[in-house]
PDB file of N, CA and C in Angstrom:
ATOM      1  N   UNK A   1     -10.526 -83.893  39.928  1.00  0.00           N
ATOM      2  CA  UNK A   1      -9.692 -83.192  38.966  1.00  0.00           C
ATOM      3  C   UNK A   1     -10.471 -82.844  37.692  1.00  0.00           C
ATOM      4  N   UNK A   2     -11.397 -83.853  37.089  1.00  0.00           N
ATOM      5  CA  UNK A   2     -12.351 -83.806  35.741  1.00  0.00           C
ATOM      6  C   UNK A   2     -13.322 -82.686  36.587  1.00  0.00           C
ATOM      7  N   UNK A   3     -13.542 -82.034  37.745  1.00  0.00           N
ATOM      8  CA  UNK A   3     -14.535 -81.181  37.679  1.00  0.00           C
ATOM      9  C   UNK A   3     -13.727 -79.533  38.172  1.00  0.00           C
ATOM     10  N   UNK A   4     -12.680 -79.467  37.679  1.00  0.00           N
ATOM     11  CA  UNK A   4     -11.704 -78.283  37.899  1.00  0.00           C
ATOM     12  C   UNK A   4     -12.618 -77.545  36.887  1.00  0.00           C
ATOM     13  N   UNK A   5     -12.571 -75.863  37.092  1.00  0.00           N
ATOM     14  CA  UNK A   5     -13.541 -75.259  36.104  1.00  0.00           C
ATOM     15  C   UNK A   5     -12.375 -74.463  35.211  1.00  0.00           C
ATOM     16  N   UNK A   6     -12.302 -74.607  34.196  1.00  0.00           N
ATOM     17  CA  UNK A   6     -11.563 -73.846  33.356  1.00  0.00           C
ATOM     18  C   UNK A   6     -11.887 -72.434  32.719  1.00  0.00           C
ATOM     19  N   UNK A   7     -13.443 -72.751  32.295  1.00  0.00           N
ATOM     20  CA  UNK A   7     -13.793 -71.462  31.670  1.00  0.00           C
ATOM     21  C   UNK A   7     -15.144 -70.957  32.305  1.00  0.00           C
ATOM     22  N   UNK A   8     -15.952 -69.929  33.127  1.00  0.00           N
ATOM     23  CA  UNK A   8     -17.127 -69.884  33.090  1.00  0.00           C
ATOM     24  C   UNK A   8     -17.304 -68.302  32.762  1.00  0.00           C
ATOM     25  N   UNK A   9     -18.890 -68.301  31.928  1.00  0.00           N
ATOM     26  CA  UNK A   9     -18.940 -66.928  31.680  1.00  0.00           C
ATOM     27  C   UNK A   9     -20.792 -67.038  30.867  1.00  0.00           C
ATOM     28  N   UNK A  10     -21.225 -65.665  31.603  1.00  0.00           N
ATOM     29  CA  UNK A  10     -22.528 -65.626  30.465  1.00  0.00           C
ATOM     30  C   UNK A  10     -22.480 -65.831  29.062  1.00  0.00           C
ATOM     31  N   UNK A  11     -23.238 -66.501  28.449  1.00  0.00           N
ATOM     32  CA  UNK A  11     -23.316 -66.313  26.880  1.00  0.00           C
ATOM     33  C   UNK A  11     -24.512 -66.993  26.400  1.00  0.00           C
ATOM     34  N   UNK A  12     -24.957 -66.039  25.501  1.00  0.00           N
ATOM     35  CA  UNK A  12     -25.906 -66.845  24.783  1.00  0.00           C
ATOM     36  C   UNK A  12     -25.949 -67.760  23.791  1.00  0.00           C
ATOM     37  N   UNK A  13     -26.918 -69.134  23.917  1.00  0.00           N
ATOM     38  CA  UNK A  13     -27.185 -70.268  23.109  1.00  0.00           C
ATOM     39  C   UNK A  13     -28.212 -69.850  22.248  1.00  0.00           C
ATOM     40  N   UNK A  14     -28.267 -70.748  21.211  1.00  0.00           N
ATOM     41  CA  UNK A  14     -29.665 -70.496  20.235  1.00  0.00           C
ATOM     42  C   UNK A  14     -30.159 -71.817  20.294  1.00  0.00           C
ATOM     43  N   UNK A  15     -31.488 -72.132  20.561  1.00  0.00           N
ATOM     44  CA  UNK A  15     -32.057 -73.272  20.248  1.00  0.00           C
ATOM     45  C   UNK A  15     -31.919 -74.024  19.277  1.00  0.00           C
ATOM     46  N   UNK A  16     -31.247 -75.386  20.079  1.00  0.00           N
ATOM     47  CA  UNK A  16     -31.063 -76.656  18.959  1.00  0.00           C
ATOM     48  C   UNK A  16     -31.940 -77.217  18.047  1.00  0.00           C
ATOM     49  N   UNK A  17     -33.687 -76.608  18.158  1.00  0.00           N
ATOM     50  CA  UNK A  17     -34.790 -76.747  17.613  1.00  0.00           C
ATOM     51  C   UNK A  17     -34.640 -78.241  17.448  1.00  0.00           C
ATOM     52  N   UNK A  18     -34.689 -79.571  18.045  1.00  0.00           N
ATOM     53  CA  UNK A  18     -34.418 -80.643  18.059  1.00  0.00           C
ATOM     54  C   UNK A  18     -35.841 -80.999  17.732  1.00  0.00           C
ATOM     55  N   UNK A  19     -36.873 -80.436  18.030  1.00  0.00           N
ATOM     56  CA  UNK A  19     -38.465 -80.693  17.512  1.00  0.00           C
ATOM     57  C   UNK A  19     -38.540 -79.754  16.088  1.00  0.00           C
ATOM     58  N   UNK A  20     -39.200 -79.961  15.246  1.00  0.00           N
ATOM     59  CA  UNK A  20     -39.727 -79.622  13.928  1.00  0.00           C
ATOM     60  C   UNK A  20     -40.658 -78.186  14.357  1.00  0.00           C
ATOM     61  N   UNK A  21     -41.267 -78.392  15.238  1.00  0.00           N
ATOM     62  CA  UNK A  21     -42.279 -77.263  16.019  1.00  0.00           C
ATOM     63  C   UNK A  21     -41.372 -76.480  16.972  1.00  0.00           C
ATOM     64  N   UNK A  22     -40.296 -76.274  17.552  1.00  0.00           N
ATOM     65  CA  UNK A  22     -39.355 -75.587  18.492  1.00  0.00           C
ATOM     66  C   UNK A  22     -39.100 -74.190  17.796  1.00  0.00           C
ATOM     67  N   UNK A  23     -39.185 -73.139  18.342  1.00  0.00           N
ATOM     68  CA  UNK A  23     -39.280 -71.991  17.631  1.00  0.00           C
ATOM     69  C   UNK A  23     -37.730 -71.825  17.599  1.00  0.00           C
ATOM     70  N   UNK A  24     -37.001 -70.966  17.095  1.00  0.00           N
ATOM     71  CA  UNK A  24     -36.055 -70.386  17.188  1.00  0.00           C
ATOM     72  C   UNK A  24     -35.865 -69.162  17.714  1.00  0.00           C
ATOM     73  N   UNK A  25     -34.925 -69.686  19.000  1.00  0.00           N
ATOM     74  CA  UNK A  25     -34.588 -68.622  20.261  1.00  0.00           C
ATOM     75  C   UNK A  25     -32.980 -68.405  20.658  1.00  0.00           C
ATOM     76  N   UNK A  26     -32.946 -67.038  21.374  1.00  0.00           N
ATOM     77  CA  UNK A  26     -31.739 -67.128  21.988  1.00  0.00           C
ATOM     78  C   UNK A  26     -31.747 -66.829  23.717  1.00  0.00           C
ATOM     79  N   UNK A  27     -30.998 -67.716  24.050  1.00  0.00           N
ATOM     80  CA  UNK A  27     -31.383 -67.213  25.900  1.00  0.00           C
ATOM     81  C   UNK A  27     -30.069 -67.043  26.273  1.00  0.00           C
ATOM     82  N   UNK A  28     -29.740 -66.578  27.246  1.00  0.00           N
ATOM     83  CA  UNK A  28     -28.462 -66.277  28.175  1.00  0.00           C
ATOM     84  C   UNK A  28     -28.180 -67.135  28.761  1.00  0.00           C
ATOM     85  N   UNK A  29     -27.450 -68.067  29.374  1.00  0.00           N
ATOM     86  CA  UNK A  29     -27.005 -69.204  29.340  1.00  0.00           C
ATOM     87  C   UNK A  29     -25.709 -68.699  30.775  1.00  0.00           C
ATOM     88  N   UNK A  30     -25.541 -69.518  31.456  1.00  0.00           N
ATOM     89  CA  UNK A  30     -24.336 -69.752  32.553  1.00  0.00           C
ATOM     90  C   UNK A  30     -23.698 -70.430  32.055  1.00  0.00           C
ATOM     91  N   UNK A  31     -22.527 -70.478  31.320  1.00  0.00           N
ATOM     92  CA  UNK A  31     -21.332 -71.722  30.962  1.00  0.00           C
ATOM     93  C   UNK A  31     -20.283 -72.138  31.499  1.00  0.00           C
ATOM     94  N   UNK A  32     -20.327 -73.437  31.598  1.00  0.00           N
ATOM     95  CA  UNK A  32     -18.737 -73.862  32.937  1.00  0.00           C
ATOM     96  C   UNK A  32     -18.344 -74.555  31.891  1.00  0.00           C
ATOM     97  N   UNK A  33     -17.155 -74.980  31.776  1.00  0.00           N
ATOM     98  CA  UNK A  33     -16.320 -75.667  31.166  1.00  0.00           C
ATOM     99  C   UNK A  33     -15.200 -76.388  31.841  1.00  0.00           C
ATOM    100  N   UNK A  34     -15.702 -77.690  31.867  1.00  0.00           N
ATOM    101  CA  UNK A  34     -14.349 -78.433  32.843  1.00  0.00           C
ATOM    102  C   UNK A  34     -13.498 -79.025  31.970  1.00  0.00           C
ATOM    103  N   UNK A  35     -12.555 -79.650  32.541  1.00  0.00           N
ATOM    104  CA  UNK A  35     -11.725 -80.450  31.881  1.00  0.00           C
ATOM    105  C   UNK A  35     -12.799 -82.052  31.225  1.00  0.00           C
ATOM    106  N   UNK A  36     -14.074 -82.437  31.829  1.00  0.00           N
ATOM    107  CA  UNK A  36     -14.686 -83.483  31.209  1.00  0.00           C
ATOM    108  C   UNK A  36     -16.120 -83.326  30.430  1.00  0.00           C
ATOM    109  N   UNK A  37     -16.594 -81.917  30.619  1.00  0.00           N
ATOM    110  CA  UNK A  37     -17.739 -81.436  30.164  1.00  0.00           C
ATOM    111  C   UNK A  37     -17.807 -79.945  29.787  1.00  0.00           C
ATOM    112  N   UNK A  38     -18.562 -79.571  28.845  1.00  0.00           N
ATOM    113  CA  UNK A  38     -19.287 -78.741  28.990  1.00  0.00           C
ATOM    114  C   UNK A  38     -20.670 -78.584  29.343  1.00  0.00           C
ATOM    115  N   UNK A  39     -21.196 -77.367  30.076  1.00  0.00           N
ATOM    116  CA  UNK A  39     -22.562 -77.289  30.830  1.00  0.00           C
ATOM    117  C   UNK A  39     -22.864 -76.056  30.437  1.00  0.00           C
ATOM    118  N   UNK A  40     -24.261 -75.712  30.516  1.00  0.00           N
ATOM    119  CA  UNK A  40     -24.983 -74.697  31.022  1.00  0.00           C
ATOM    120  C   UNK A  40     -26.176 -74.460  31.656  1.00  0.00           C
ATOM    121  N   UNK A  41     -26.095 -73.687  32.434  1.00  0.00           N
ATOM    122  CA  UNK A  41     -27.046 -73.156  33.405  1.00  0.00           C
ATOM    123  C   UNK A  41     -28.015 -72.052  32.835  1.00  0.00           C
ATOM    124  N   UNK A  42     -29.272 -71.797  33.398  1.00  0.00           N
ATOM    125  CA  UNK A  42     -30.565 -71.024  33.241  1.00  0.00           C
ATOM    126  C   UNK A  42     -30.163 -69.890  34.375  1.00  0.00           C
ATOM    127  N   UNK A  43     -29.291 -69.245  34.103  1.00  0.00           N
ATOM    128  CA  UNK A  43     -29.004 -68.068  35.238  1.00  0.00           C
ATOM    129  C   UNK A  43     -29.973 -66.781  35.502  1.00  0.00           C
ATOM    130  N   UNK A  44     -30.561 -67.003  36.577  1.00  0.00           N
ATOM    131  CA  UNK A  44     -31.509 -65.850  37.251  1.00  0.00           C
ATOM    132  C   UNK A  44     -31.016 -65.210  38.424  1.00  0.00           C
ATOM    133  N   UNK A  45     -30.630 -63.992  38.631  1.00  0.00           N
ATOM    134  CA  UNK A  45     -29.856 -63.189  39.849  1.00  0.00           C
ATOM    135  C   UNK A  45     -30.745 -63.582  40.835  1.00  0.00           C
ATOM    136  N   UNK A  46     -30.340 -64.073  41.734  1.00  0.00           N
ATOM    137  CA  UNK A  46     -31.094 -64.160  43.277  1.00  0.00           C
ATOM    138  C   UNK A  46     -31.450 -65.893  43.129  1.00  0.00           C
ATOM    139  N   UNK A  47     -31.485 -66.427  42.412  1.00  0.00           N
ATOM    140  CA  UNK A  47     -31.883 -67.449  42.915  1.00  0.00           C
ATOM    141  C   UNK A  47     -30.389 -68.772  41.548  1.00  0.00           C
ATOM    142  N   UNK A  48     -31.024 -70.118  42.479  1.00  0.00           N
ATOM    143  CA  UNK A  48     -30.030 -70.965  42.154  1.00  0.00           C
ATOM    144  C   UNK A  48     -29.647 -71.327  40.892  1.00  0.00           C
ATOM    145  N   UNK A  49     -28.702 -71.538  39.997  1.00  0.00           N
ATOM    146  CA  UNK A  49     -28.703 -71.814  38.633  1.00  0.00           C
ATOM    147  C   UNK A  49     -28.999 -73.599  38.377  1.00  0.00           C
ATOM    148  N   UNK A  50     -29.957 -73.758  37.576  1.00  0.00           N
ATOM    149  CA  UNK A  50     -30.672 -74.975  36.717  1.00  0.00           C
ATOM    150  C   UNK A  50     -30.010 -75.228  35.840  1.00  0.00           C
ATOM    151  N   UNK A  51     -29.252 -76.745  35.576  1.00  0.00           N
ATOM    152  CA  UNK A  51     -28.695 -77.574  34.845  1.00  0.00           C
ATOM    153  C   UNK A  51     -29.891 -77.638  33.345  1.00  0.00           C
ATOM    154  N   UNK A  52     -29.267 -76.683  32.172  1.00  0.00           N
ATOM    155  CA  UNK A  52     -29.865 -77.086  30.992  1.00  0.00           C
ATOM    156  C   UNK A  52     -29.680 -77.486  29.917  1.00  0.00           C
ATOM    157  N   UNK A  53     -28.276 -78.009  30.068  1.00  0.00           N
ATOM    158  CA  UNK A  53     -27.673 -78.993  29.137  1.00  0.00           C
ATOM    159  C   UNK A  53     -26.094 -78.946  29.583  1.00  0.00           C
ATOM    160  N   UNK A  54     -25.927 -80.239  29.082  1.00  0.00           N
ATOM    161  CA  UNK A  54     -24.322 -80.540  29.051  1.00  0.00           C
ATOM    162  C   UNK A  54     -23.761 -81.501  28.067  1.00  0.00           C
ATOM    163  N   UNK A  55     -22.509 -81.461  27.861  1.00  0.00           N
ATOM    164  CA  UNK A  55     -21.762 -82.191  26.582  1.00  0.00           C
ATOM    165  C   UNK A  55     -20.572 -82.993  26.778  1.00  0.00           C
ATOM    166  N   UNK A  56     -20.339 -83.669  26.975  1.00  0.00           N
ATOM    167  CA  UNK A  56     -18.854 -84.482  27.519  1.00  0.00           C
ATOM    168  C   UNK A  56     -17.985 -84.227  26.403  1.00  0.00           C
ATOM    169  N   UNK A  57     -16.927 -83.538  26.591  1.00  0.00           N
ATOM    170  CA  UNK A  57     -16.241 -83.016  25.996  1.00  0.00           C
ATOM    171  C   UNK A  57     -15.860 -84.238  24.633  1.00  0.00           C
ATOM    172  N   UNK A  58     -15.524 -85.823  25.163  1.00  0.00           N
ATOM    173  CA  UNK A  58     -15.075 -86.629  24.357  1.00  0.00           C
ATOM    174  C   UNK A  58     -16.151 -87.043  23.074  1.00  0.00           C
ATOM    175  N   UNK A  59     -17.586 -86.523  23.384  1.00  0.00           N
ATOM    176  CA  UNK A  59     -18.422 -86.239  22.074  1.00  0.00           C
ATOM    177  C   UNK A  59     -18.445 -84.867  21.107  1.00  0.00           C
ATOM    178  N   UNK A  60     -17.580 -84.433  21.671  1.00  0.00           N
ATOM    179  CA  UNK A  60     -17.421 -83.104  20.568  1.00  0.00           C
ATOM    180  C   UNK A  60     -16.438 -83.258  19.353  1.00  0.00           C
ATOM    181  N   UNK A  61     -17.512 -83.326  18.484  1.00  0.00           N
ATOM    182  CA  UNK A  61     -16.416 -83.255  16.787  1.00  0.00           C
ATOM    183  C   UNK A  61     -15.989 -82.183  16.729  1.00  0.00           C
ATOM    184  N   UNK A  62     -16.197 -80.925  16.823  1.00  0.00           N
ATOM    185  CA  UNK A  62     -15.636 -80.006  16.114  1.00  0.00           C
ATOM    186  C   UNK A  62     -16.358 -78.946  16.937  1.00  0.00           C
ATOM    187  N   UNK A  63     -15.000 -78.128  16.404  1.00  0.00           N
ATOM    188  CA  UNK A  63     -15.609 -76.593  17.799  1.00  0.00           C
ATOM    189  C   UNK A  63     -15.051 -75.478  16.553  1.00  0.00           C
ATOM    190  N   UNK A  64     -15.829 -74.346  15.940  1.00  0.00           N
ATOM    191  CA  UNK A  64     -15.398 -73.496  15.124  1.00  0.00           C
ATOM    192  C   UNK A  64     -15.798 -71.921  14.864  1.00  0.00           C
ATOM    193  N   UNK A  65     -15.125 -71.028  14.602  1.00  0.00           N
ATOM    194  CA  UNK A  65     -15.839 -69.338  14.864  1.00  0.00           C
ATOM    195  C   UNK A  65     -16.834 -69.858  13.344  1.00  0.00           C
ATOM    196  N   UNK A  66     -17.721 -69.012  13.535  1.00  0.00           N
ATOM    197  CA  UNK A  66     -19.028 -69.018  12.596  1.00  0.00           C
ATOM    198  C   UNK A  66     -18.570 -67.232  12.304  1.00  0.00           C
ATOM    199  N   UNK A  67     -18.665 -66.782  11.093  1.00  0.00           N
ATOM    200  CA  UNK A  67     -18.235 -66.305  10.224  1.00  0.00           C
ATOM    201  C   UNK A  67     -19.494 -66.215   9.410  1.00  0.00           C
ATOM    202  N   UNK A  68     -20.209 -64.876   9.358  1.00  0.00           N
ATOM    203  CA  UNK A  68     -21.500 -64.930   8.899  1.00  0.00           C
ATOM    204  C   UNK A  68     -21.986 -63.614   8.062  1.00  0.00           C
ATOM    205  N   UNK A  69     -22.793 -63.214   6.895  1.00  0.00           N
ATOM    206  CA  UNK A  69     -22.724 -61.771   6.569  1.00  0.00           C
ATOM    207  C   UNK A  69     -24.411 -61.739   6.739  1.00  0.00           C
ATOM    208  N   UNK A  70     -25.343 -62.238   7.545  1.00  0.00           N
ATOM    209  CA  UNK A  70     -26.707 -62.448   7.924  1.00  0.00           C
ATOM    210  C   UNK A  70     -26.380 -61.458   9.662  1.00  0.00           C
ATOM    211  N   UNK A  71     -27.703 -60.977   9.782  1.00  0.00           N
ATOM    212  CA  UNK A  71     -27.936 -60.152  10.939  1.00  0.00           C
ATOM    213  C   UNK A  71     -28.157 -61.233  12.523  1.00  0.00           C
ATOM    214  N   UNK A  72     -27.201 -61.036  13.491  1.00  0.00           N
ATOM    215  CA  UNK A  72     -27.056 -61.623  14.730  1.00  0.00           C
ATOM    216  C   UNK A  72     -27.991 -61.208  15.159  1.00  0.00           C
ATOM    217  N   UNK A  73     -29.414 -61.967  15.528  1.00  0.00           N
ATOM    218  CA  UNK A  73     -30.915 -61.445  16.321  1.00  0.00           C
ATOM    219  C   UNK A  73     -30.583 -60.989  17.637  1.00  0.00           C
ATOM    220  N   UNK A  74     -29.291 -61.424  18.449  1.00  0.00           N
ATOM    221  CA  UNK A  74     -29.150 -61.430  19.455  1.00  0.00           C
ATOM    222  C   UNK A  74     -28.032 -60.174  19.930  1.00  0.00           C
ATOM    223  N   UNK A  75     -27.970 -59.623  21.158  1.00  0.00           N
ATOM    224  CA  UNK A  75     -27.096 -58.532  21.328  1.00  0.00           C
ATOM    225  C   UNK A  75     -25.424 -59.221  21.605  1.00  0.00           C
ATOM    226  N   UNK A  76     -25.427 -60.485  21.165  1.00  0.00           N
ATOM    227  CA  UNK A  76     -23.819 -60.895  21.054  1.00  0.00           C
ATOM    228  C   UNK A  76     -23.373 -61.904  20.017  1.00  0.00           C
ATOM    229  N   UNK A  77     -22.225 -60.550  19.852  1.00  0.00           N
ATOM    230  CA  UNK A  77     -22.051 -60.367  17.920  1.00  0.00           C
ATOM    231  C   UNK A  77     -21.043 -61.951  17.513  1.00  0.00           C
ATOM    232  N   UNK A  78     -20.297 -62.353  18.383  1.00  0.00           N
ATOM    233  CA  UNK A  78     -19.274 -63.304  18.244  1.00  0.00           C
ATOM    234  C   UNK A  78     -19.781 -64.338  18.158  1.00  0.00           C
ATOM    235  N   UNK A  79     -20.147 -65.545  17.191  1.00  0.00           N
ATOM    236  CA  UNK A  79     -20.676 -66.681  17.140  1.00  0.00           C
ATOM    237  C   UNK A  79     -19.414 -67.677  17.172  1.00  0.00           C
ATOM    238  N   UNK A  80     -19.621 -68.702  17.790  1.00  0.00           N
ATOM    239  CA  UNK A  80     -19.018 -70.010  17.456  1.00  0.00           C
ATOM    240  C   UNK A  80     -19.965 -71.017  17.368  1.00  0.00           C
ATOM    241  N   UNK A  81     -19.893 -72.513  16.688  1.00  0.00           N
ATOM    242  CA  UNK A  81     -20.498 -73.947  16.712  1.00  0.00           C
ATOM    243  C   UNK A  81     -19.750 -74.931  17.397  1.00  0.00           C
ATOM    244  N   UNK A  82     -20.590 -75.522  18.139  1.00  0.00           N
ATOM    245  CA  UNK A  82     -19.740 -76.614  19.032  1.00  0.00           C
ATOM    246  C   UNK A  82     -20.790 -77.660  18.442  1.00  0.00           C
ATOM    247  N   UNK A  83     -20.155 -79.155  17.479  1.00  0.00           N
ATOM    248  CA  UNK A  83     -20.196 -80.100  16.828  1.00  0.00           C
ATOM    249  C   UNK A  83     -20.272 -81.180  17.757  1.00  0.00           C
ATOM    250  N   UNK A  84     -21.740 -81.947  18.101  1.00  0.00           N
ATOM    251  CA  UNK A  84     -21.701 -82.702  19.078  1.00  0.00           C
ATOM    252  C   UNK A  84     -22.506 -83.702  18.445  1.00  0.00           C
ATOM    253  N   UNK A  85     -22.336 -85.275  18.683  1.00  0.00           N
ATOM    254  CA  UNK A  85     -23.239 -86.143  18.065  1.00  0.00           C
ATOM    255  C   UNK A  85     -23.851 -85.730  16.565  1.00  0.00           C
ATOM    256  N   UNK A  86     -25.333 -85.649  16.960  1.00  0.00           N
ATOM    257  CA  UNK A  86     -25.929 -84.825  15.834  1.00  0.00           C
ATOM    258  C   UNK A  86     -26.170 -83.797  15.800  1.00  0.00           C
ATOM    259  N   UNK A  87     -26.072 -83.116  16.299  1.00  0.00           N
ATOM    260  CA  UNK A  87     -26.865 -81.554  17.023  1.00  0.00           C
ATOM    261  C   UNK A  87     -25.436 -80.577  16.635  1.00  0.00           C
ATOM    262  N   UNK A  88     -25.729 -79.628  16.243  1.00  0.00           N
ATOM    263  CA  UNK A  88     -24.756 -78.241  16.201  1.00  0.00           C
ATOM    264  C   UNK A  88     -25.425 -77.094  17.278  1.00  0.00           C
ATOM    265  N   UNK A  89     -24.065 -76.724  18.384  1.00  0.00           N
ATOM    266  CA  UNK A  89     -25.071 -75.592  19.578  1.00  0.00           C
ATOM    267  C   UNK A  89     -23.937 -74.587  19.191  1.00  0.00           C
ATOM    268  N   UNK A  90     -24.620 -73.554  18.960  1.00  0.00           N
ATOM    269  CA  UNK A  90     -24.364 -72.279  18.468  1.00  0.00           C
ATOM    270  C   UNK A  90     -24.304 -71.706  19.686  1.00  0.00           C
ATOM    271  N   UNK A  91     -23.215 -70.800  19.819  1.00  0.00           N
ATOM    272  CA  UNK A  91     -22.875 -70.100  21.277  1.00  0.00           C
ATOM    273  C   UNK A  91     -22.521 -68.661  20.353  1.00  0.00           C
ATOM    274  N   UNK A  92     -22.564 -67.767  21.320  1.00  0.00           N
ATOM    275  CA  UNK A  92     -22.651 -66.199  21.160  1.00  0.00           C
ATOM    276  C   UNK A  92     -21.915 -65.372  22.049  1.00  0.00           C
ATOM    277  N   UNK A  93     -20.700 -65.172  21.875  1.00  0.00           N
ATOM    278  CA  UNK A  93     -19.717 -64.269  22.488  1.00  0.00           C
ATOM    279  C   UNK A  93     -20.040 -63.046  23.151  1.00  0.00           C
ATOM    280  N   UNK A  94     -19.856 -62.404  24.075  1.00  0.00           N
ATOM    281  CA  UNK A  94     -19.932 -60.956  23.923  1.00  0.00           C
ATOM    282  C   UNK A  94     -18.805 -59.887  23.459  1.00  0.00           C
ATOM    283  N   UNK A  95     -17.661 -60.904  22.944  1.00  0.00           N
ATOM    284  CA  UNK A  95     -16.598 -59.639  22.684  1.00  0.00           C
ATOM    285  C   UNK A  95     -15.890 -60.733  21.588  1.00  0.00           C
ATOM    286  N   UNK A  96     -14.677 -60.349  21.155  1.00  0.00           N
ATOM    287  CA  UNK A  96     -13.950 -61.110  20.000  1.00  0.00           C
ATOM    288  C   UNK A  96     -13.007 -62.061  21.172  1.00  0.00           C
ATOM    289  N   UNK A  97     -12.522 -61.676  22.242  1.00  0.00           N
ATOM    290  CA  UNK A  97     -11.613 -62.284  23.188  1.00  0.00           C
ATOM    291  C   UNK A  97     -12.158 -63.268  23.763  1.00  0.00           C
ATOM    292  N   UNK A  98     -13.615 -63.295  24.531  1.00  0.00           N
ATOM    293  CA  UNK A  98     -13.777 -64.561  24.401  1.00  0.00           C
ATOM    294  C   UNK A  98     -13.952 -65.216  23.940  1.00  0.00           C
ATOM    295  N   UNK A  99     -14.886 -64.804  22.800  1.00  0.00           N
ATOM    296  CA  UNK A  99     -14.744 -66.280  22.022  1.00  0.00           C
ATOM    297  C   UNK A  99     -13.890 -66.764  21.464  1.00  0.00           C
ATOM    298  N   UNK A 100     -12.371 -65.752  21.305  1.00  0.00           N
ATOM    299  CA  UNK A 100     -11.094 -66.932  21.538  1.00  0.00           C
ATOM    300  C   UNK A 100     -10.789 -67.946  22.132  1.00  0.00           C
ATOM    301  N   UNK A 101     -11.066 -67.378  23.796  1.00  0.00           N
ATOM    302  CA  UNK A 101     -10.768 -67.702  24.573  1.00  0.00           C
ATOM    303  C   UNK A 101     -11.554 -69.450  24.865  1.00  0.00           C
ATOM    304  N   UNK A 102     -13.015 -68.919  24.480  1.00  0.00           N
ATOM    305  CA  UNK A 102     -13.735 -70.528  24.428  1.00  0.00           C
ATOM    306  C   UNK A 102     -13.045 -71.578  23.305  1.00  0.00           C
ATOM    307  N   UNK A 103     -13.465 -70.656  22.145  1.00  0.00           N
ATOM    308  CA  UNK A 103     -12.682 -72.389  20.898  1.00  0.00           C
ATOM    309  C   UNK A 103     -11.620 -72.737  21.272  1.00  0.00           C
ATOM    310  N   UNK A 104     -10.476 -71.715  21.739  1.00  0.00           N
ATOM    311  CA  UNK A 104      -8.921 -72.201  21.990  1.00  0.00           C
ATOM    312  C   UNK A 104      -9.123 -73.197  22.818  1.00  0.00           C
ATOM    313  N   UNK A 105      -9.813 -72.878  24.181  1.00  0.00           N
ATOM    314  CA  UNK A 105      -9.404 -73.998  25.365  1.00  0.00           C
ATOM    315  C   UNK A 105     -10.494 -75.220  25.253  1.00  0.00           C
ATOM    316  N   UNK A 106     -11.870 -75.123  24.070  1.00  0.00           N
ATOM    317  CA  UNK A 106     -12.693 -76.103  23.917  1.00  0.00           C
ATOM    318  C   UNK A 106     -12.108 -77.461  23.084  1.00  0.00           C
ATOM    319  N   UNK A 107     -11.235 -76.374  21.703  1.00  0.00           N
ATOM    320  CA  UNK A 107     -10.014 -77.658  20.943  1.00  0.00           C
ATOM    321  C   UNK A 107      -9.340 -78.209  21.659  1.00  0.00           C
ATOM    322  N   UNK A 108      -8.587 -77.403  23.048  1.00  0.00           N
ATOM    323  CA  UNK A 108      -7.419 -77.919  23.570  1.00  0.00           C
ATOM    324  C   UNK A 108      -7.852 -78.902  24.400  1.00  0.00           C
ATOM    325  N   UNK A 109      -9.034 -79.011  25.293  1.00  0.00           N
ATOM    326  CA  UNK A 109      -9.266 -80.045  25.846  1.00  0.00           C
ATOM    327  C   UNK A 109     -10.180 -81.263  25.306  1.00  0.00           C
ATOM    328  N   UNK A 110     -10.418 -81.121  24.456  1.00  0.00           N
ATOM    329  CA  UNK A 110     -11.120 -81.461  23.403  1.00  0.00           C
ATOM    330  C   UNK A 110      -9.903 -82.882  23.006  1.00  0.00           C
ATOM    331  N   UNK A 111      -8.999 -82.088  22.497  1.00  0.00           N
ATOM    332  CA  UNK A 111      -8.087 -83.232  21.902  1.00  0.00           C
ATOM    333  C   UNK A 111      -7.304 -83.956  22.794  1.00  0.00           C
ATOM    334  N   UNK A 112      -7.377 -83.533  24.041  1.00  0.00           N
ATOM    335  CA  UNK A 112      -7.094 -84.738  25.754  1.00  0.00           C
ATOM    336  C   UNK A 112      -8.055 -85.680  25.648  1.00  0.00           C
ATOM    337  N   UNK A 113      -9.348 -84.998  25.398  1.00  0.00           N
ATOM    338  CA  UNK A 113     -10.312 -86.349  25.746  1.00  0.00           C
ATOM    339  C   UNK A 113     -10.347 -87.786  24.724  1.00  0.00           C
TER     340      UNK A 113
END
């Protein structure tokens, strides 16, 4: 039941730069969203998608639209922050609807866990 998929959809992440030396990037990303995690995948057409991070939903502080008047490097304009441990992962919409669609159902299961 914890691995029912609620939300999946391309979007781009920006590097958590967790090293001092980690450049700052944005990649395209596979995102599933279950009822006990969030994940993403390294999606390449034709071949299998690679586990490149995940978040158990019950470590997420805070999930919020990012609201910004600085230039989006990336071709998707909709930012949100998902508040985990220490780390803030910046996700990148491609339209205004989903990224409704992510914070709404990331709070809502969010506050089950």
């Amino acid at each position: 039941m914890n691995n029912c998929v609620l939300l999946e959809e391309l979007l781009i992440k920006k590097s958590q730069q967790k090293r001092r030396t980690s450049p700052s990037n944005f990649k395209v990303r596979f995102f599933v969203l279950t009822k006990s995690k969030l994940a993403y995948y390294e999606h390449r057409h034709g071949k299998k998608k690679t586990l490149k991070g995940s978040v158990e939903l019950s470590r997420i502080k805070c999930v919020e639209i990012v609201k910004s008047d600085i230039i989006i490097p990336c071709q998707y304009k909709y930012p949100f922050q998902i508040v985990h441990d220490n780390y803030i992962l910046y996700v990148f919409a491609p339209n205004r609807e989903s990224r409704q669609r992510w914070v709404f159902t990331l709070k809502e299961e969010g506050s089950k866990s």
